[in-house]
N, C-alpha and C. Protein backbone atom coordinates (compact mmCIF):
# COMPACT_ATOMS: atom_id res chain seq x y z
N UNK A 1 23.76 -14.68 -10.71
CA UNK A 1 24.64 -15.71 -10.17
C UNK A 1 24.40 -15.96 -8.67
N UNK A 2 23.86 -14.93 -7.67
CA UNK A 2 23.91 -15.28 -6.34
C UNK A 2 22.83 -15.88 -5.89
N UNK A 3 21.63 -16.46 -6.93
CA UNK A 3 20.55 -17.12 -6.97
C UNK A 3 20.87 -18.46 -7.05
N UNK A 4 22.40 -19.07 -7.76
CA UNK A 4 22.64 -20.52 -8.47
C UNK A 4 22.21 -21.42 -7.41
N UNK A 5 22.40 -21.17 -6.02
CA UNK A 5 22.29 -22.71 -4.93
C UNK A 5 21.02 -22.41 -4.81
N UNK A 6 19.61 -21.46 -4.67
CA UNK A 6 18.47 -21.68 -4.45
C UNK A 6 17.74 -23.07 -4.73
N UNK A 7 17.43 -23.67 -4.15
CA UNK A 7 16.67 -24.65 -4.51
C UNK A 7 15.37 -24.49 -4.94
N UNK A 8 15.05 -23.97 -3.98
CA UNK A 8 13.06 -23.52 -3.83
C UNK A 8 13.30 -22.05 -3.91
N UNK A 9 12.88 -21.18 -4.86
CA UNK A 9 13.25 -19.83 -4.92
C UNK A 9 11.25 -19.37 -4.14
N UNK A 10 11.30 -18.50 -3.42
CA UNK A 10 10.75 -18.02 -2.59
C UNK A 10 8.90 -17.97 -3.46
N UNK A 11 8.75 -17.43 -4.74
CA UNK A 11 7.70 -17.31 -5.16
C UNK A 11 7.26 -19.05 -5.54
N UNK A 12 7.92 -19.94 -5.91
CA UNK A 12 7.58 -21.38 -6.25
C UNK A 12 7.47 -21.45 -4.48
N UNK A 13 8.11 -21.77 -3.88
CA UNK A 13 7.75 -22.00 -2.30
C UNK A 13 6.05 -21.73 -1.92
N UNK A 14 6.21 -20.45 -2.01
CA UNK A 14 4.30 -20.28 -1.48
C UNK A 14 3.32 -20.09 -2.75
N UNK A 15 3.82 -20.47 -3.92
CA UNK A 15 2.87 -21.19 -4.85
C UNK A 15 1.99 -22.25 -5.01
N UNK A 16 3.00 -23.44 -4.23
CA UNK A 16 1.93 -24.32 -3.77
C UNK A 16 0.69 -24.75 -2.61
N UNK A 17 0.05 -25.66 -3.27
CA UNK A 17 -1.32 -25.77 -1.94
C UNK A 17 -0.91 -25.80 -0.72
N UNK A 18 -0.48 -25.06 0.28
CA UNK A 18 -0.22 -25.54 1.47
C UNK A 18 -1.08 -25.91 2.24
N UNK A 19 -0.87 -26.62 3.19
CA UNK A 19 -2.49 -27.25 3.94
C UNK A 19 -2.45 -25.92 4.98
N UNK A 20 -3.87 -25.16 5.30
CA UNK A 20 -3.58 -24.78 6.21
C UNK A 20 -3.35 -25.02 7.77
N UNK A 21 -4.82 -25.55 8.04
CA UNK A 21 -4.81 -26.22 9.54
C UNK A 21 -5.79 -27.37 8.91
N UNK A 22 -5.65 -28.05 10.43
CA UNK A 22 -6.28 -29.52 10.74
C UNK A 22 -6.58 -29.45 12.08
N UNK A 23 -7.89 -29.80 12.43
CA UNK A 23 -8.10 -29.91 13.81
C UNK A 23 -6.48 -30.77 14.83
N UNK A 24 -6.34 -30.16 16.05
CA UNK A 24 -5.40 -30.64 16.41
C UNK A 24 -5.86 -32.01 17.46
N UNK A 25 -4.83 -33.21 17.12
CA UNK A 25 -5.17 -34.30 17.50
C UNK A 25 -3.70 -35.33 17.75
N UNK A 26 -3.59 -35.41 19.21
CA UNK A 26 -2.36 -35.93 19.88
C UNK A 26 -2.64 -37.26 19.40
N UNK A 27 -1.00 -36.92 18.85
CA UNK A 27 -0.68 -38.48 18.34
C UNK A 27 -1.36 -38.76 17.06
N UNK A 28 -1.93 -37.96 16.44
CA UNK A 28 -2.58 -38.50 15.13
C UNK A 28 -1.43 -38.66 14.29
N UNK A 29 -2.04 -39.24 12.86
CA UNK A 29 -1.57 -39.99 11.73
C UNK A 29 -2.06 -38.95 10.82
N UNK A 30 -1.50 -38.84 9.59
CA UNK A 30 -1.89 -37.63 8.61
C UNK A 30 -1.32 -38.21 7.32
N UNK A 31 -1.74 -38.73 6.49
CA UNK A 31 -0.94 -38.99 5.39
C UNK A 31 -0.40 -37.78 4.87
N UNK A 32 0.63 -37.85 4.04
CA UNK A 32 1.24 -37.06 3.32
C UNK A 32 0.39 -36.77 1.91
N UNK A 33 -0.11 -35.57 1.80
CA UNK A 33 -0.92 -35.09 0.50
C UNK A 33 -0.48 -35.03 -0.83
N UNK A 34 0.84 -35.43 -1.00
CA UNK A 34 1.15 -35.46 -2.13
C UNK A 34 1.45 -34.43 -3.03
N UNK A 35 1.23 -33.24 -2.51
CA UNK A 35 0.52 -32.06 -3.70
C UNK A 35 1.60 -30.60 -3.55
N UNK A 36 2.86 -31.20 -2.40
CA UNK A 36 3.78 -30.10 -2.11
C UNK A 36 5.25 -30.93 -2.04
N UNK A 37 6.32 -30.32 -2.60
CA UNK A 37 7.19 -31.23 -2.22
C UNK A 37 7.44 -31.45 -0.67
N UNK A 38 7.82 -32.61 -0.42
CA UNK A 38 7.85 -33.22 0.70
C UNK A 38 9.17 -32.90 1.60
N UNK A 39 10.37 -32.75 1.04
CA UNK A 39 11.79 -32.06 1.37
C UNK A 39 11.27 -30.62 2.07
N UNK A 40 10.55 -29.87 1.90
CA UNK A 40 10.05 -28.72 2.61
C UNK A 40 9.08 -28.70 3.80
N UNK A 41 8.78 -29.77 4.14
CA UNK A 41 7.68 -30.37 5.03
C UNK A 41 8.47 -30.76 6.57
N UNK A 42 8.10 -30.01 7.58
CA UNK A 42 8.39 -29.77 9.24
C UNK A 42 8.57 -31.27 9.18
N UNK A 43 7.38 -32.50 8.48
CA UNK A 43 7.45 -33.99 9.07
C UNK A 43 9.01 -34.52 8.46
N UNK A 44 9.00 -34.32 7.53
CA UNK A 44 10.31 -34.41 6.32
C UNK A 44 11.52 -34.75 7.27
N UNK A 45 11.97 -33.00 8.09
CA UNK A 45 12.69 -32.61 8.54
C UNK A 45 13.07 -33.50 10.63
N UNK A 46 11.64 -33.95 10.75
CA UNK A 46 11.66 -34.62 11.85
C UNK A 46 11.95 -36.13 11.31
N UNK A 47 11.30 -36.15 10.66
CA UNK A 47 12.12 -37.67 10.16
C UNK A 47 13.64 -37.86 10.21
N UNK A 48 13.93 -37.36 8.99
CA UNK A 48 15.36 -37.43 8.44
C UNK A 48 16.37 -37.22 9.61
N UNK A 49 15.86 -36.16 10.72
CA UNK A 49 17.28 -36.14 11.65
C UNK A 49 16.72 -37.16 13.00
N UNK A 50 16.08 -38.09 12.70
CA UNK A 50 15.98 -38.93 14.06
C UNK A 50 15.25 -38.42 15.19
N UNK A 51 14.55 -37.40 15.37
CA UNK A 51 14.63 -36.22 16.03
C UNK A 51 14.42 -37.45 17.59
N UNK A 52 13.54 -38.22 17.68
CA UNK A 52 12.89 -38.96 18.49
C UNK A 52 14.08 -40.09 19.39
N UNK A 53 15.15 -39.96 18.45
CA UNK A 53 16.25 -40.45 18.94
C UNK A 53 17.55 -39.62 19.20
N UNK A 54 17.05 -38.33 18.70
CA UNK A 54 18.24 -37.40 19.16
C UNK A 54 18.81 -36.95 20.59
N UNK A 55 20.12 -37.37 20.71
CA UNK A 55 20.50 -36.46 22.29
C UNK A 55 19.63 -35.32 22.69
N UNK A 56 19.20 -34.23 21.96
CA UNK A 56 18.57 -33.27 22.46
C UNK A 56 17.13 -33.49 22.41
N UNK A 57 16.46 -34.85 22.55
CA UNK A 57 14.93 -35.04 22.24
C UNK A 57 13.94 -34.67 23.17
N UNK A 58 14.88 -35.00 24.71
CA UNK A 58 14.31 -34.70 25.86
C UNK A 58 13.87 -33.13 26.25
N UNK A 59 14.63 -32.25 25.45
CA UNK A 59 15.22 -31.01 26.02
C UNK A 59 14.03 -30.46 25.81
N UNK A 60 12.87 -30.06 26.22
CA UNK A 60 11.67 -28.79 25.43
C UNK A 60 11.60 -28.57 26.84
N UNK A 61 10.79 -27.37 27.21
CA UNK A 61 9.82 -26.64 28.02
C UNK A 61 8.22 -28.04 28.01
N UNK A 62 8.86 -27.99 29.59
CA UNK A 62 7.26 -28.94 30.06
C UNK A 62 6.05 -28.43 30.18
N UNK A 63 4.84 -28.37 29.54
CA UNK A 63 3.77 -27.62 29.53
C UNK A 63 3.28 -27.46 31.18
N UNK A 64 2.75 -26.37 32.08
CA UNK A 64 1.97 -26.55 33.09
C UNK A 64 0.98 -25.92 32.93
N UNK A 65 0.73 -24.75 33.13
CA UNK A 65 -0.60 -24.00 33.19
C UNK A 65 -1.17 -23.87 31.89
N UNK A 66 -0.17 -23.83 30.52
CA UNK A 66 -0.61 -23.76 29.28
C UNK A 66 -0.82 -25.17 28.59
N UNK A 67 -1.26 -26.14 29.19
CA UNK A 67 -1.43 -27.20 28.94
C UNK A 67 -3.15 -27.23 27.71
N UNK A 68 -4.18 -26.77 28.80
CA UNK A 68 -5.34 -26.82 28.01
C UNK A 68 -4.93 -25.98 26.88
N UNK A 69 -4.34 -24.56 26.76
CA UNK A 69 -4.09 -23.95 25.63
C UNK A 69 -3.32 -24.55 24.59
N UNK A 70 -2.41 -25.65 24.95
CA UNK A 70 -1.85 -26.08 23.96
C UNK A 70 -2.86 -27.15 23.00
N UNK A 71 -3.83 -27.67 23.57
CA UNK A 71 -4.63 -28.51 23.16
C UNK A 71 -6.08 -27.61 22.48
N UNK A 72 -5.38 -26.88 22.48
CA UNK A 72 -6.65 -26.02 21.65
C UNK A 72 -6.84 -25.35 20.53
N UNK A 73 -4.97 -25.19 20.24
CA UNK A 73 -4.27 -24.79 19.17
C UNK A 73 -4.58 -26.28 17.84
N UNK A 74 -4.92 -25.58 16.84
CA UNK A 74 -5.10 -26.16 15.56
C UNK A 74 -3.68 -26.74 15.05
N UNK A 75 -3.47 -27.87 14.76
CA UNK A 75 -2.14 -27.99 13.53
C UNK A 75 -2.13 -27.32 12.44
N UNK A 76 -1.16 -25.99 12.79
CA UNK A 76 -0.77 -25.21 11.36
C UNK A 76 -1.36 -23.71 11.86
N UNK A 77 -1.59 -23.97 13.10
CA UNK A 77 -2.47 -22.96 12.90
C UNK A 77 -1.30 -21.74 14.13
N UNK A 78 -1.18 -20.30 12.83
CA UNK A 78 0.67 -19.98 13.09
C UNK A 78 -0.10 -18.65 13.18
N UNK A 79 -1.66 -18.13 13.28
CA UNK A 79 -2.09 -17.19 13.66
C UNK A 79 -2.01 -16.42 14.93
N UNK A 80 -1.55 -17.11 16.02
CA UNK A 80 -1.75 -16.27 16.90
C UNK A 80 -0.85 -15.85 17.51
N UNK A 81 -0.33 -14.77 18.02
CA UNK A 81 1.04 -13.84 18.38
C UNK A 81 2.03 -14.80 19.10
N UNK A 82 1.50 -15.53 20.52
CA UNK A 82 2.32 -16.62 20.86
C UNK A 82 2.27 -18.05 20.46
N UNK A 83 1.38 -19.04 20.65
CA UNK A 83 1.42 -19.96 20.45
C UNK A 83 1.36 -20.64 19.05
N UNK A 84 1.98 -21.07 18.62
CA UNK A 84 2.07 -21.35 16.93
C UNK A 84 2.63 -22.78 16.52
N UNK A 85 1.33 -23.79 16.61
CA UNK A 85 1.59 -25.01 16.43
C UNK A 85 1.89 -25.35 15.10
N UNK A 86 2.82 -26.06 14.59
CA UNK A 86 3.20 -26.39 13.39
C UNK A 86 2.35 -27.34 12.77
N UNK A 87 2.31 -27.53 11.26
CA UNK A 87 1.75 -28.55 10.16
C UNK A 87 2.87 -28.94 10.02
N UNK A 88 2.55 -30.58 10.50
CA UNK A 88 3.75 -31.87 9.60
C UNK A 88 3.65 -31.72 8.09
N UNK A 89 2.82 -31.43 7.68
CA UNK A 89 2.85 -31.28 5.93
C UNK A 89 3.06 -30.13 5.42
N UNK A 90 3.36 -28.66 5.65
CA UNK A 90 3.47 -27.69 5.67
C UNK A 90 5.43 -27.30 6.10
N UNK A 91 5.68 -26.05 5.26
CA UNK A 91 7.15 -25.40 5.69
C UNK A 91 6.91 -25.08 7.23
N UNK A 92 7.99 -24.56 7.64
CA UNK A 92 7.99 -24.63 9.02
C UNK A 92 8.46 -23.09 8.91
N UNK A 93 8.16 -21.84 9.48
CA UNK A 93 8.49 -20.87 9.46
C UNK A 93 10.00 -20.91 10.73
N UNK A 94 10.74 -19.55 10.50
CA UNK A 94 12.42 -19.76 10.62
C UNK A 94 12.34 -19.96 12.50
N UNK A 95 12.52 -20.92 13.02
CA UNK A 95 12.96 -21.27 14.50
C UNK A 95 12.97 -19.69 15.07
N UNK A 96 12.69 -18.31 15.44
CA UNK A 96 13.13 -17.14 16.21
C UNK A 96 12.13 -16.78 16.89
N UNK A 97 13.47 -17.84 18.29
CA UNK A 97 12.82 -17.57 19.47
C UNK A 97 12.80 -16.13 20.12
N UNK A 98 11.78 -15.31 20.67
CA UNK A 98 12.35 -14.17 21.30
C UNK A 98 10.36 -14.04 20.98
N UNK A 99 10.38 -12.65 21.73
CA UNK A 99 9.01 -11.95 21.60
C UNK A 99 7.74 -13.25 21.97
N UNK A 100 7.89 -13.62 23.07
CA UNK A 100 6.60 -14.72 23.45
C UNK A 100 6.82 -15.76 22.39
N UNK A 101 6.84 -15.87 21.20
CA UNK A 101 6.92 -16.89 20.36
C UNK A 101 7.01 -18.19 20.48
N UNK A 102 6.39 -19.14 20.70
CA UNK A 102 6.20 -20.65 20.85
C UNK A 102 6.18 -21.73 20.02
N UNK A 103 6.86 -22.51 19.07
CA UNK A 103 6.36 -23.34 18.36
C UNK A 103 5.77 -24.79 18.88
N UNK A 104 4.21 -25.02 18.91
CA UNK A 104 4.05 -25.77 19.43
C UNK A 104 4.13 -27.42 17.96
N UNK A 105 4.72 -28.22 19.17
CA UNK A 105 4.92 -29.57 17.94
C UNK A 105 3.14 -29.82 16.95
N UNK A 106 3.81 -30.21 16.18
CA UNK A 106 2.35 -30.94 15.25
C UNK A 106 1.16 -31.85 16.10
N UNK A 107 1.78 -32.50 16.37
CA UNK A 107 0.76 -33.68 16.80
C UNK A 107 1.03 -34.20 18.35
N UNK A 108 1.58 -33.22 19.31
CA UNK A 108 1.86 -33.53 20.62
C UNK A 108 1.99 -32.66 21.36
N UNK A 109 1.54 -32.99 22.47
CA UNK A 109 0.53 -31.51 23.71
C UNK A 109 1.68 -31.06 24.00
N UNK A 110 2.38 -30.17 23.20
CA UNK A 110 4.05 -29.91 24.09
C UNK A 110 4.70 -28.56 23.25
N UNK A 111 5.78 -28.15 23.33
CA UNK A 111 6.77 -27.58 22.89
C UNK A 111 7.34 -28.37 22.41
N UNK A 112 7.66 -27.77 20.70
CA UNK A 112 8.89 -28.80 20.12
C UNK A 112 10.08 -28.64 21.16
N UNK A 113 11.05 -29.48 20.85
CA UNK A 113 12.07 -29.94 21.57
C UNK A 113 13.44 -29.22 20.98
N UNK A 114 14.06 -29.33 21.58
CA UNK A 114 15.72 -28.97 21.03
C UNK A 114 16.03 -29.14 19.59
N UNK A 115 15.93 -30.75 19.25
CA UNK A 115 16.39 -31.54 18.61
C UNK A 115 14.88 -30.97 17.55
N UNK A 116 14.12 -31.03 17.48
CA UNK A 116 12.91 -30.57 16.43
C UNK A 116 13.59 -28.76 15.70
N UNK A 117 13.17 -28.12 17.09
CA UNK A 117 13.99 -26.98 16.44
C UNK A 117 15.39 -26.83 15.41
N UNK A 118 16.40 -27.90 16.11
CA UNK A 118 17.65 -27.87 14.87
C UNK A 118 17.53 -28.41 13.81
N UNK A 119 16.24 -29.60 13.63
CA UNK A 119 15.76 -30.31 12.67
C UNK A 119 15.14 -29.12 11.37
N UNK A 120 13.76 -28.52 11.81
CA UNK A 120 13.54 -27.34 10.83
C UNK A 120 14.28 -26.19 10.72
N UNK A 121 15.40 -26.09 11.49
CA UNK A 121 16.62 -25.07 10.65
C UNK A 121 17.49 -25.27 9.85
N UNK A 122 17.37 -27.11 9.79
CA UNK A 122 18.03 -28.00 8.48
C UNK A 122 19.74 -28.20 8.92
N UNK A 123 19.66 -27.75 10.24
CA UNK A 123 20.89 -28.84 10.89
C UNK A 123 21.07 -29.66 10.50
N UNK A 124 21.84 -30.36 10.38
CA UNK A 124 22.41 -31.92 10.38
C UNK A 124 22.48 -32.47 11.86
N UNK A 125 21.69 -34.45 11.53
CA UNK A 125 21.18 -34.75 13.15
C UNK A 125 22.76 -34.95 13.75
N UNK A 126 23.55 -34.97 13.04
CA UNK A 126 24.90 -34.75 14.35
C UNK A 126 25.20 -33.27 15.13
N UNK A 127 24.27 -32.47 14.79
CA UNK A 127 24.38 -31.53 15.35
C UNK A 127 23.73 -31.65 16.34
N UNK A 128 24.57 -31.54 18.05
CA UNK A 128 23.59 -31.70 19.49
C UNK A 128 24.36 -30.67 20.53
N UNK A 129 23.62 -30.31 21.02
CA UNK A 129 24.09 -29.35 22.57
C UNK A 129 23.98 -30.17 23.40
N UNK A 130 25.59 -29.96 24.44
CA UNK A 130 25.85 -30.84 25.67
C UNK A 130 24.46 -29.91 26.45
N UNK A 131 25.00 -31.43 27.27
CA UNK A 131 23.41 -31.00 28.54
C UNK A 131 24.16 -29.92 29.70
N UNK A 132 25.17 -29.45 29.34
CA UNK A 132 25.70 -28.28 30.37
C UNK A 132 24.99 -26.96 30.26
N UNK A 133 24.38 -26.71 29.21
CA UNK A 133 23.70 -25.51 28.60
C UNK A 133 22.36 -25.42 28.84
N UNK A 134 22.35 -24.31 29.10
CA UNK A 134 20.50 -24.48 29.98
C UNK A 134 19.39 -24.46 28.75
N UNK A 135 18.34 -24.85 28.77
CA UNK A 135 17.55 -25.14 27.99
C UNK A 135 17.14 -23.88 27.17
N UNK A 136 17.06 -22.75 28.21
CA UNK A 136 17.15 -20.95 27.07
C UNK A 136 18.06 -20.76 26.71
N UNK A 137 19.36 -21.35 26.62
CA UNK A 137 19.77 -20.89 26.14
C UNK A 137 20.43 -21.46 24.72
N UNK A 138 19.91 -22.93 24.92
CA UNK A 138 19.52 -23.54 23.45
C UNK A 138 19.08 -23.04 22.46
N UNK A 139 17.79 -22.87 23.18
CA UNK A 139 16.66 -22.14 22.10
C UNK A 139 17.11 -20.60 21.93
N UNK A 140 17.75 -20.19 22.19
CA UNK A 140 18.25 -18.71 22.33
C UNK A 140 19.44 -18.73 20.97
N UNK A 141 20.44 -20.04 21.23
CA UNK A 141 21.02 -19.92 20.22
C UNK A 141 20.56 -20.83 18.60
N UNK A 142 20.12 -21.26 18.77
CA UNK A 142 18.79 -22.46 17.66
C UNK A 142 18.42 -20.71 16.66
N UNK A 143 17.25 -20.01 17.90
CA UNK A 143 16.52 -18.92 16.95
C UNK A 143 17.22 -17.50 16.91
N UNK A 144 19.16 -17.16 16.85
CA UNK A 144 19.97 -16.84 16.68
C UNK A 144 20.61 -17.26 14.95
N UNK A 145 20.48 -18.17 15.05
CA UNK A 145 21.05 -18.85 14.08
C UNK A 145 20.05 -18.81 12.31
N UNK A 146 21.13 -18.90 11.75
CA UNK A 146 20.72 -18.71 10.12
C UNK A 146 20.43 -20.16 9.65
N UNK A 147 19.13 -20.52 9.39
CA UNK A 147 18.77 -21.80 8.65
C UNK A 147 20.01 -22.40 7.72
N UNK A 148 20.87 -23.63 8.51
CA UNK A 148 21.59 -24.69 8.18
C UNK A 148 21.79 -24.53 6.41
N UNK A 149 20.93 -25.09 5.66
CA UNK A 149 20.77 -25.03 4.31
C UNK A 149 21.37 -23.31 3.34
N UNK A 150 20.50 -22.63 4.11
CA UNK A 150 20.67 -21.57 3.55
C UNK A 150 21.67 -20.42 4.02
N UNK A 151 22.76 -20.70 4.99
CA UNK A 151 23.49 -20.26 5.37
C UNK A 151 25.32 -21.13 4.74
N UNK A 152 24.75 -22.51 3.94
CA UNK A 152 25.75 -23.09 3.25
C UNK A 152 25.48 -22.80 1.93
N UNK A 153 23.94 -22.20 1.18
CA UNK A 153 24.23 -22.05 0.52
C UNK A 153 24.41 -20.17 0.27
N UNK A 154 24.97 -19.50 0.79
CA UNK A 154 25.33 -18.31 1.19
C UNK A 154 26.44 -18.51 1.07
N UNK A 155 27.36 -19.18 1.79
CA UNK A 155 28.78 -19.47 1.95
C UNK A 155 29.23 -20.21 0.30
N UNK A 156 28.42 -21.09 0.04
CA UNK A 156 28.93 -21.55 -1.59
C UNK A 156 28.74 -20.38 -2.58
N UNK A 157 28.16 -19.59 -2.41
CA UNK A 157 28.03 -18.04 -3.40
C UNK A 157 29.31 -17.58 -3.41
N UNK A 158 29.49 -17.24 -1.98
CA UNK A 158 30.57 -16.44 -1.38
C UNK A 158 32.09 -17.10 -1.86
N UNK A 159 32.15 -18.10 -1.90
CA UNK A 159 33.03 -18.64 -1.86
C UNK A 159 33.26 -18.79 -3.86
N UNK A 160 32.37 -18.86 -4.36
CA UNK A 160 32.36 -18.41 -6.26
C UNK A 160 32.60 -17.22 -6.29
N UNK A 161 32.07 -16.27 -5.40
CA UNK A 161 32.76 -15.37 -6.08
C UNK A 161 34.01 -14.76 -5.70
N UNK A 162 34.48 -15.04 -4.44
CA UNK A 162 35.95 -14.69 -4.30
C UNK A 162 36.92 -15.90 -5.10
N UNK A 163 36.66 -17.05 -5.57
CA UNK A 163 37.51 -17.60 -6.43
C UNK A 163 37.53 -17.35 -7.95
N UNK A 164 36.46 -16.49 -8.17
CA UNK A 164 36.32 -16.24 -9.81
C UNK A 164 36.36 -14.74 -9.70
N UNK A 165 37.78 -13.71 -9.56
CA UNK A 165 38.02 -12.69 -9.81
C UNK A 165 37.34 -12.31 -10.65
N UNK A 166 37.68 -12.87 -12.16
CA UNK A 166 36.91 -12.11 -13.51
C UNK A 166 35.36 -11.70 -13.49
N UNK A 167 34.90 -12.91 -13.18
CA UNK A 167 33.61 -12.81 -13.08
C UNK A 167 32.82 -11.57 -12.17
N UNK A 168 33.75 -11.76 -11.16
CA UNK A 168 33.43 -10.81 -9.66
C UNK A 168 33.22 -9.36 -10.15
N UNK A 169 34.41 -8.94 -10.90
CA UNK A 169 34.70 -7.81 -11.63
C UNK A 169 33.41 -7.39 -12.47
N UNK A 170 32.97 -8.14 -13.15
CA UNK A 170 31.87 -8.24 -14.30
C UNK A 170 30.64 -8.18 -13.31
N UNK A 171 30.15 -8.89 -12.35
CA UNK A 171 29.21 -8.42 -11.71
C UNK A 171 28.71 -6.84 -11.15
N UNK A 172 30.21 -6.40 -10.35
CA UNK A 172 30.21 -5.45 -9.61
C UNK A 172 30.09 -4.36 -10.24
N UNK A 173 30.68 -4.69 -11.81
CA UNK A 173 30.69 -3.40 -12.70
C UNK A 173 28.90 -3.63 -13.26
N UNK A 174 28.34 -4.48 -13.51
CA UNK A 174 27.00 -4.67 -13.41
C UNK A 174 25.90 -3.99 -12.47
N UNK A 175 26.51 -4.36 -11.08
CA UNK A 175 25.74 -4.00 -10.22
C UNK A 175 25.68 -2.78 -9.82
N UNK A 176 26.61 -1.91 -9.83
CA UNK A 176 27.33 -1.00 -9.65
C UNK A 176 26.39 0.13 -9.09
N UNK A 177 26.15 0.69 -7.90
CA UNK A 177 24.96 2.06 -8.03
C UNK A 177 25.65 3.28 -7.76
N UNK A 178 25.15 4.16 -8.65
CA UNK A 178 25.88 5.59 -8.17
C UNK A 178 25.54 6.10 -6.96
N UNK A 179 26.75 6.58 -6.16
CA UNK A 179 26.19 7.29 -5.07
C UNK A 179 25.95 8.62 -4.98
N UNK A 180 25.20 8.97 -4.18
CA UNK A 180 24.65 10.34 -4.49
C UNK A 180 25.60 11.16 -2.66
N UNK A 181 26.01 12.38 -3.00
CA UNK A 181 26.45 13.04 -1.93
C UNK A 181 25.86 14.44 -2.04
């Protein structure tokens, strides 16, 4: 039962072809491959919340000295300890910022933005941070936070099983492990 809201259960997720990398190229065009669902796709997720029109669009880290390095990084290419530019056609691994970690955007010499980050944690685009809050500490609370989707569907579990006593009962006596002392 605590599987029912899964959508994409974890082994179908990395079953399919994922693209790996693509040479990286500012501002390019990429059609969509067809061959993964598209609802799981970083571009998907920048679409759907406006990101380009979001209050927080402005908000990223301005590249200076890591400028050539950012242009050297592959799209998709999530190999290397810090810098980890995303695939528009590809899942987006979970926003956690901390330990050097960088997600650099798909197709633009930069740091995703505020508004990108709340986008692949599956925020909703009315979700925005006033500009009183410093930019770390956006991203501080963004890669804090439990992916949007899967933190409602956590709460809809939770919420079946404290309204269905009987059932609850029947699980727990299911689940039940002996403890050892």
């Amino acid at each position: 039962p605590w599987n029912k809201y899964i959508i994409f259960p974890r082994s179908q997720v990395f079953s399919y072809p994922w693209i790996t990398t693509t040479p990286f190229a500012e501002n390019s065009v990429f059609p969509f491959p067809g061959n993964v669902p598209i609802d799981l796709t970083v571009e998907h997720w920048l679409q759907k919340n406006q990101v380009n029109n979001h209050p927080n669009a402005q908000h990223y880290f301005k590249p200076r000295a890591g400028l050539k390095r950012f242009l050297s990084v592959d799209e998709g290419d999530d190999s290397k300890k810090s810098y980890k530019r995303l695939h528009r056609w590809r899942y987006s691994p979970t926003a956690c910022y901390g330990n050097n970690e960088v997600h650099l955007h798909p197709y633009r010499a930069r740091r995703i933005s505020v508004a990108e980050a709340l986008a692949i944690q599956s925020l909703p685009k009315e979700f925005i941070f006033p500009d009183c809050i410093s930019l770390t500490a956006m991203f501080k609370t963004i890669g804090n936070g439990v992916p949007y989707l899967a933190s409602k569907s956590l709460a809809m579990m939770i919420n079946d099983f404290l309204n269905n006593p009987v059932d609850s009962i029947q699980i727990s006596e299911e689940k039940q492990l002996e403890l050892l002392f």
